[in-house]
Structures are given as structure tokens and as C-alpha cells.
Protein backbone atom coordinates (compact mmCIF):
# COMPACT_ATOMS: atom_id res chain seq x y z
CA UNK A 1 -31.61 -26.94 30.12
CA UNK A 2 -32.57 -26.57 26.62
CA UNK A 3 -32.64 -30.09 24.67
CA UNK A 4 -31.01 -30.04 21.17
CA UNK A 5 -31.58 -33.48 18.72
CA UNK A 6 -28.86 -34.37 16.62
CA UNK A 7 -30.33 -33.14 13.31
CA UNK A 8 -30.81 -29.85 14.10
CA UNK A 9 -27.00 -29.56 16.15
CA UNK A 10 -25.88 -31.06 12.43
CA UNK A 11 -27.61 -28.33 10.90
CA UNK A 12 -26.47 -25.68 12.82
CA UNK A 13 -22.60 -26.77 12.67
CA UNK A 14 -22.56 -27.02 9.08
CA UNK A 15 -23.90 -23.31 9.04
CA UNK A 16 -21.17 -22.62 11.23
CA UNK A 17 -18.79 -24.04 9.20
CA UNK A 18 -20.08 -22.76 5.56
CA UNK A 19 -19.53 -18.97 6.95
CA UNK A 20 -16.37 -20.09 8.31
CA UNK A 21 -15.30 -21.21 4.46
CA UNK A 22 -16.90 -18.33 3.57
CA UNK A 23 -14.87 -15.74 5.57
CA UNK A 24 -12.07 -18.17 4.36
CA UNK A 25 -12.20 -17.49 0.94
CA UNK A 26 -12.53 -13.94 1.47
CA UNK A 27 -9.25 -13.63 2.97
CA UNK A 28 -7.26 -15.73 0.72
CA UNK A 29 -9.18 -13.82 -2.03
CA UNK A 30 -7.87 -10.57 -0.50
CA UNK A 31 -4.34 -11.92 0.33
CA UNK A 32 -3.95 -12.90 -3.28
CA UNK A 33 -4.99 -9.10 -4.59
CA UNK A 34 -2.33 -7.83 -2.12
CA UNK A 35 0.53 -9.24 -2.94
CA UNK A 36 0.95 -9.40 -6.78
CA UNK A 37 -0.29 -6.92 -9.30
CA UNK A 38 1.35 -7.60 -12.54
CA UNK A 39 4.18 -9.53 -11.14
CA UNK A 40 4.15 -6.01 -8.44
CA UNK A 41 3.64 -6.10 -4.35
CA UNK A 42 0.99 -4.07 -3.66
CA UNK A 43 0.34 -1.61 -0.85
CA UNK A 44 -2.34 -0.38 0.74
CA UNK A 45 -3.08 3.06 2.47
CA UNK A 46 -2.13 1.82 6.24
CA UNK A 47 1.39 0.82 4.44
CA UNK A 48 1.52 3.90 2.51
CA UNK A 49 1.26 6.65 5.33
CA UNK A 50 3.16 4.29 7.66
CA UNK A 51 6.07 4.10 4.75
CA UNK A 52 5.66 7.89 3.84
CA UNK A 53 5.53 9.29 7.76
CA UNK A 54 2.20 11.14 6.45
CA UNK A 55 -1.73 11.40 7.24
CA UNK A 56 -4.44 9.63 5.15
CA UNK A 57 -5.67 13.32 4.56
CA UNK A 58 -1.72 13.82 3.03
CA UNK A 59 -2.34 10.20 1.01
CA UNK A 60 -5.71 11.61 -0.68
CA UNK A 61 -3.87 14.97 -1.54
CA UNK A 62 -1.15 13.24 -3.50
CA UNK A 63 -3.76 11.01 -5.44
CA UNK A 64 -5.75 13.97 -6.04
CA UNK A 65 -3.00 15.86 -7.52
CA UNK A 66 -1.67 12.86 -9.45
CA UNK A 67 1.32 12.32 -7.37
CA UNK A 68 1.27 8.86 -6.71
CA UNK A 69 -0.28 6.09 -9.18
CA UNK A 70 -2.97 4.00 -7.56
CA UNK A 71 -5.20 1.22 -8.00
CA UNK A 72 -8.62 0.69 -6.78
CA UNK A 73 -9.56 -3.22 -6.19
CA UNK A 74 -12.88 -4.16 -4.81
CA UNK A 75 -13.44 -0.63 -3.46
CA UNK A 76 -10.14 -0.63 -1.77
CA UNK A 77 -6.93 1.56 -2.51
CA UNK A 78 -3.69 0.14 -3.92
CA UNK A 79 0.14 0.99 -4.86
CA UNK A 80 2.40 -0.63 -7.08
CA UNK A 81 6.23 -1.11 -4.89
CA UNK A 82 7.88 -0.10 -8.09
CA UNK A 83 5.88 2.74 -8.72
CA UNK A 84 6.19 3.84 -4.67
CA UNK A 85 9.83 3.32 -5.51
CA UNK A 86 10.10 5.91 -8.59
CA UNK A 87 7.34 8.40 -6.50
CA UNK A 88 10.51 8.27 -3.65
CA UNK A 89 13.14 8.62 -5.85
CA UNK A 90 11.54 12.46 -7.80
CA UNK A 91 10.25 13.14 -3.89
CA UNK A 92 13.85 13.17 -2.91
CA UNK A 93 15.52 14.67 -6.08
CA UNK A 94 12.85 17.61 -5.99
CA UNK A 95 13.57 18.16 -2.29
CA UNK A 96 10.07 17.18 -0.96
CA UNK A 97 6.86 18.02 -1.88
């Protein structure tokens, strides 16, 4: 059995517990840039396709062709409700895409 002294089972918990604060922080941090955008829910791409019924192949085709507004945050993808909202609205007046 492996004998550990008090100092070094200190040391080694407080490591522990600056990556947990670390990880933390991250997700509150990420929480925070999902929800609000100018006063706006955001969405991501899982939420998109799920919302839309479509592939993440389909998702990339509308940005590309300037479909759908997005927002990229810390490398990630994001959607404004409203503007998801108005994209719905001409996608059902114009019969589909």
C-alpha cells in the first residue's frame, strides 16, 4: 500500500479542485453565450437541424448560400430565435426551399 503524507494529498486535492473551477467557469461561460445575444436566445447547430428536420450538411448549405443569419462565438456556430423565426416565416411563404 502506497503511503501518501498530508502535504502532498493537500496538494493534489487543490489541483483537483482548481480544474474542477476551471471546467466550472467554462460552462457558465458557455451557458451565458447561449442564451442571450442582444437581448436574443441563441441556437446552436444540434437545435437548428433538430428544429428544421434537416442534416448538418443541409445547415452548412443554407449558411453558404446566405439563407440563414449566423453567428460564430468562440469557434462555435450560432442563431438568433428571432431571426430563425423570420427564416421560417419566407421558408413557408416561398413554399420551401
Amino acid at each position: 500500500m502506497v503511503q501518501i503524507d498530508n502535504e502532498t494529498l493537500y496538494k493534489m486535492f487543490s489541483q483537483l479542485m482548481e480544474r474542477f473551477d476551471k471546467v466550472d467557469n467554462t460552462l457558465e461561460r458557455m451557458n451565458r453565450q447561449k442564451t442571450v445575444l442582444d437581448g436574443d436566445t441563441l441556437l446552436d447547430n444540434y437545435d437548428m437541424c433538430t428544429l428544421l428536420g434537416i442534416t448538418k450538411r443541409t445547415l452548412a448549405r443554407y449558411r453558404q448560400k446566405k439563407l440563414v443569419t449566423y453567428y460564430m462565438i468562440d469557434g462555435r456556430t450560432y442563431y438568433k430565435s428571432s431571426e430563425v423565426k423570420d427564416f421560417l416565416n419566407r421558408r413557408g411563404k416561398s413554399g420551401g426551399l
